[in-house]
Protein backbone atom coordinates (compact mmCIF):
# COMPACT_ATOMS: atom_id res chain seq x y z
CA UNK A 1 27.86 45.42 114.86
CA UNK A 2 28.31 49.30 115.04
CA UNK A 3 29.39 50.75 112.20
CA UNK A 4 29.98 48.04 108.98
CA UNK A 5 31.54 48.63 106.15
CA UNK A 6 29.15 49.35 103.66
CA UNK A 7 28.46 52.43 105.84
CA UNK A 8 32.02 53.58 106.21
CA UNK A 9 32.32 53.52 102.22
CA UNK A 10 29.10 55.05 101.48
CA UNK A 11 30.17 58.04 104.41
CA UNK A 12 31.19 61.22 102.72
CA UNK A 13 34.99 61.70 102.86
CA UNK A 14 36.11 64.57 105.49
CA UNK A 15 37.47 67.43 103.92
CA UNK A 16 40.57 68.56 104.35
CA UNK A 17 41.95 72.00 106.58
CA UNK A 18 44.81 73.69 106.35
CA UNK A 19 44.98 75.78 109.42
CA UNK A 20 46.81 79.49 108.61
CA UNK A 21 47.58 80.73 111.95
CA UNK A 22 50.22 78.16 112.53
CA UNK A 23 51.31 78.79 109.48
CA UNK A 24 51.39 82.40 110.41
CA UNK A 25 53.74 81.34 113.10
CA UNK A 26 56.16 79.42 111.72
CA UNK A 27 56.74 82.12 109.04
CA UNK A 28 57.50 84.82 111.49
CA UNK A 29 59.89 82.24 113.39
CA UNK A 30 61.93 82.18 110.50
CA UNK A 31 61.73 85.57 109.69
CA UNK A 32 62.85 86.53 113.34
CA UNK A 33 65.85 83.76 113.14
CA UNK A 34 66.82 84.96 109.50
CA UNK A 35 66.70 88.58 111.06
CA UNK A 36 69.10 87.68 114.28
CA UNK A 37 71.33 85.48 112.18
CA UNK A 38 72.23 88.01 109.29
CA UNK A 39 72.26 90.92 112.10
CA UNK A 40 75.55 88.88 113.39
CA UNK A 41 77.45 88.08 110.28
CA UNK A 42 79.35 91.07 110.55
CA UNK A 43 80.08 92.09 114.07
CA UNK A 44 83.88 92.55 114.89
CA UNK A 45 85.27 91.45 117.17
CA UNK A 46 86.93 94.23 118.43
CA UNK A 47 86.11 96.53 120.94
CA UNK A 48 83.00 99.26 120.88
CA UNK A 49 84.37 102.71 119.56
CA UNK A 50 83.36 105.48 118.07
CA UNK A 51 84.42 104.19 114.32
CA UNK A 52 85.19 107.52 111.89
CA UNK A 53 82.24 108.01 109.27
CA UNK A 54 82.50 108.28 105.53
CA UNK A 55 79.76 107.99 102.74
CA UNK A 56 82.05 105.51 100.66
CA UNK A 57 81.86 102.64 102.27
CA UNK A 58 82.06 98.72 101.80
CA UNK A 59 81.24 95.68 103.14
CA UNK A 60 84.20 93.53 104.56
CA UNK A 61 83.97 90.01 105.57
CA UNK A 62 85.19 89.61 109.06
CA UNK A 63 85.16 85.92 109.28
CA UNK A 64 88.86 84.57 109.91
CA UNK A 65 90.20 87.96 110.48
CA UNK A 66 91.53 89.46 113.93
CA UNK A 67 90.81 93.21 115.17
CA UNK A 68 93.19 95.72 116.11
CA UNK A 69 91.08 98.14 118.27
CA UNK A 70 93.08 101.86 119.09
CA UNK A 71 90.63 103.63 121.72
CA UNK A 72 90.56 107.45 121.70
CA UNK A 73 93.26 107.63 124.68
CA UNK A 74 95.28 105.82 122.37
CA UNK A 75 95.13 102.02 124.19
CA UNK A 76 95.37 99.02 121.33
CA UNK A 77 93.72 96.03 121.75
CA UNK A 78 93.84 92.76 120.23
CA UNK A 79 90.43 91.57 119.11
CA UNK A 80 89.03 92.69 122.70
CA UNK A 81 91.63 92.13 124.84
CA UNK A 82 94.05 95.36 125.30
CA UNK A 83 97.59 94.94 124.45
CA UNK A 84 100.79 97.11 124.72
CA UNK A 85 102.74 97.50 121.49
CA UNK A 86 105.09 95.01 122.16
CA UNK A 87 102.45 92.70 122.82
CA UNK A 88 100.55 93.55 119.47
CA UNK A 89 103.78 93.29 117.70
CA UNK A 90 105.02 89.46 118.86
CA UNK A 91 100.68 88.61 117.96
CA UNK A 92 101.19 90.34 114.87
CA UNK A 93 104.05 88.13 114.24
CA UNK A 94 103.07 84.68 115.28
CA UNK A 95 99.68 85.55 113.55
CA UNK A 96 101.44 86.05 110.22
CA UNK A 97 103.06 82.60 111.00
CA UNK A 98 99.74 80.52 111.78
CA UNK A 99 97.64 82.17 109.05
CA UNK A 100 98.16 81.49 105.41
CA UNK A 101 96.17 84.69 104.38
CA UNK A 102 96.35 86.74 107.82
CA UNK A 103 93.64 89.98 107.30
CA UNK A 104 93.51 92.19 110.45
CA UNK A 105 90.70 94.65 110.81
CA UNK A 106 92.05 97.84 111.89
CA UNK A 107 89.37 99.56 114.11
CA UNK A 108 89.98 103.18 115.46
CA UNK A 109 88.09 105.44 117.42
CA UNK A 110 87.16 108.53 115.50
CA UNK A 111 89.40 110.55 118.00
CA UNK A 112 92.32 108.23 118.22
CA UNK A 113 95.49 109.86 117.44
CA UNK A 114 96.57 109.65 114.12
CA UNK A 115 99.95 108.99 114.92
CA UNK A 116 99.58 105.34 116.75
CA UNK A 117 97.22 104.37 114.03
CA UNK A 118 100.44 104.82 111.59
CA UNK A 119 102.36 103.30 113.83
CA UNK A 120 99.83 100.12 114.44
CA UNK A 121 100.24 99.94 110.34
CA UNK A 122 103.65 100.11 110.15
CA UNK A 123 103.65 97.06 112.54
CA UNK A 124 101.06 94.88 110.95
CA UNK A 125 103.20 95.92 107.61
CA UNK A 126 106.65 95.02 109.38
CA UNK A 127 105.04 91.45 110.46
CA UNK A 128 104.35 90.40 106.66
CA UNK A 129 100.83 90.98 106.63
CA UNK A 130 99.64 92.79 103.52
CA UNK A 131 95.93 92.60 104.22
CA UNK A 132 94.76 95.60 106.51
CA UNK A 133 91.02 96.56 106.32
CA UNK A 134 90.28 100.01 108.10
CA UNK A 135 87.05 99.90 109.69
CA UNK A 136 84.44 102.52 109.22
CA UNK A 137 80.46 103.25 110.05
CA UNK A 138 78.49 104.66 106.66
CA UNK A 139 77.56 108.48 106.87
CA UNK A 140 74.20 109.54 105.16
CA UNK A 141 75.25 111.20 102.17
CA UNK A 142 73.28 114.62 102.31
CA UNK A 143 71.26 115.75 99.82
């Protein structure tokens, strides 16, 4: 009989590989997902504008919150659907009524006019929601 067991004890025991490149692979999976995942946490959800630019400021956490867009021709839009006012104001309204906390993002284009966005928190204000986050992009502060 081929191979008995004497000679399968007395064999030298295989030593053991651990292969990097797959390991190699794995890791940069994870650093890709970890990369994509953290690049969405804070998207709004609001529309693309031109958002003003300061050098103070902070991170807000969007999650549960609605956006208020107001477009540089003065449009507002509810998360990214437009609106008129009276529309944002009866959302406004029954969002105050749904939401035990209600926060609403307030995203303006850098060349909206001034005057709607006072009016837009005079509204949110007038609806019972206290919460208003104004959204901004960082500026380089220069040296």
């Amino acid at each position: 009989m081929n191979g008995s067991l004497g000679e399968l004890l007395s064999a030298p025991p295989k030593r053991a590989r651990i292969e990097i490149v797959p390991l190699i692979d794995v890791i940069f999976f994870l650093l890709a997902t970890f990369v994509l995942f953290t690049l969405s946490l804070n998207r709004s959800g609001g529309l693309r504008l031109e958002l003003p630019a300061v050098e103070t400021s902070l991170a807000r956490e969007a999650v549960g919150a609605v956006t208020v867009s107001i477009t540089a021709e003065g449009n507002l839009a509810w998360d990214q659907e437009q609106v008129t006012a009276t529309e944002l104001t009866a959302r406004l309204q029954a969002y105050q009524q749904m939401e035990p906390s209600p926060r609403i993002l307030l995203n303006g284009d850098e060349n909206a006019p001034f005057s709607i966005a006072r009016g837009v928190i005079d509204e949110i204000r007038k609806a019972g929601i206290g919460k208003i986050l104004i959204e901004t992009r960082l500026r380089p502060v220069s040296p």
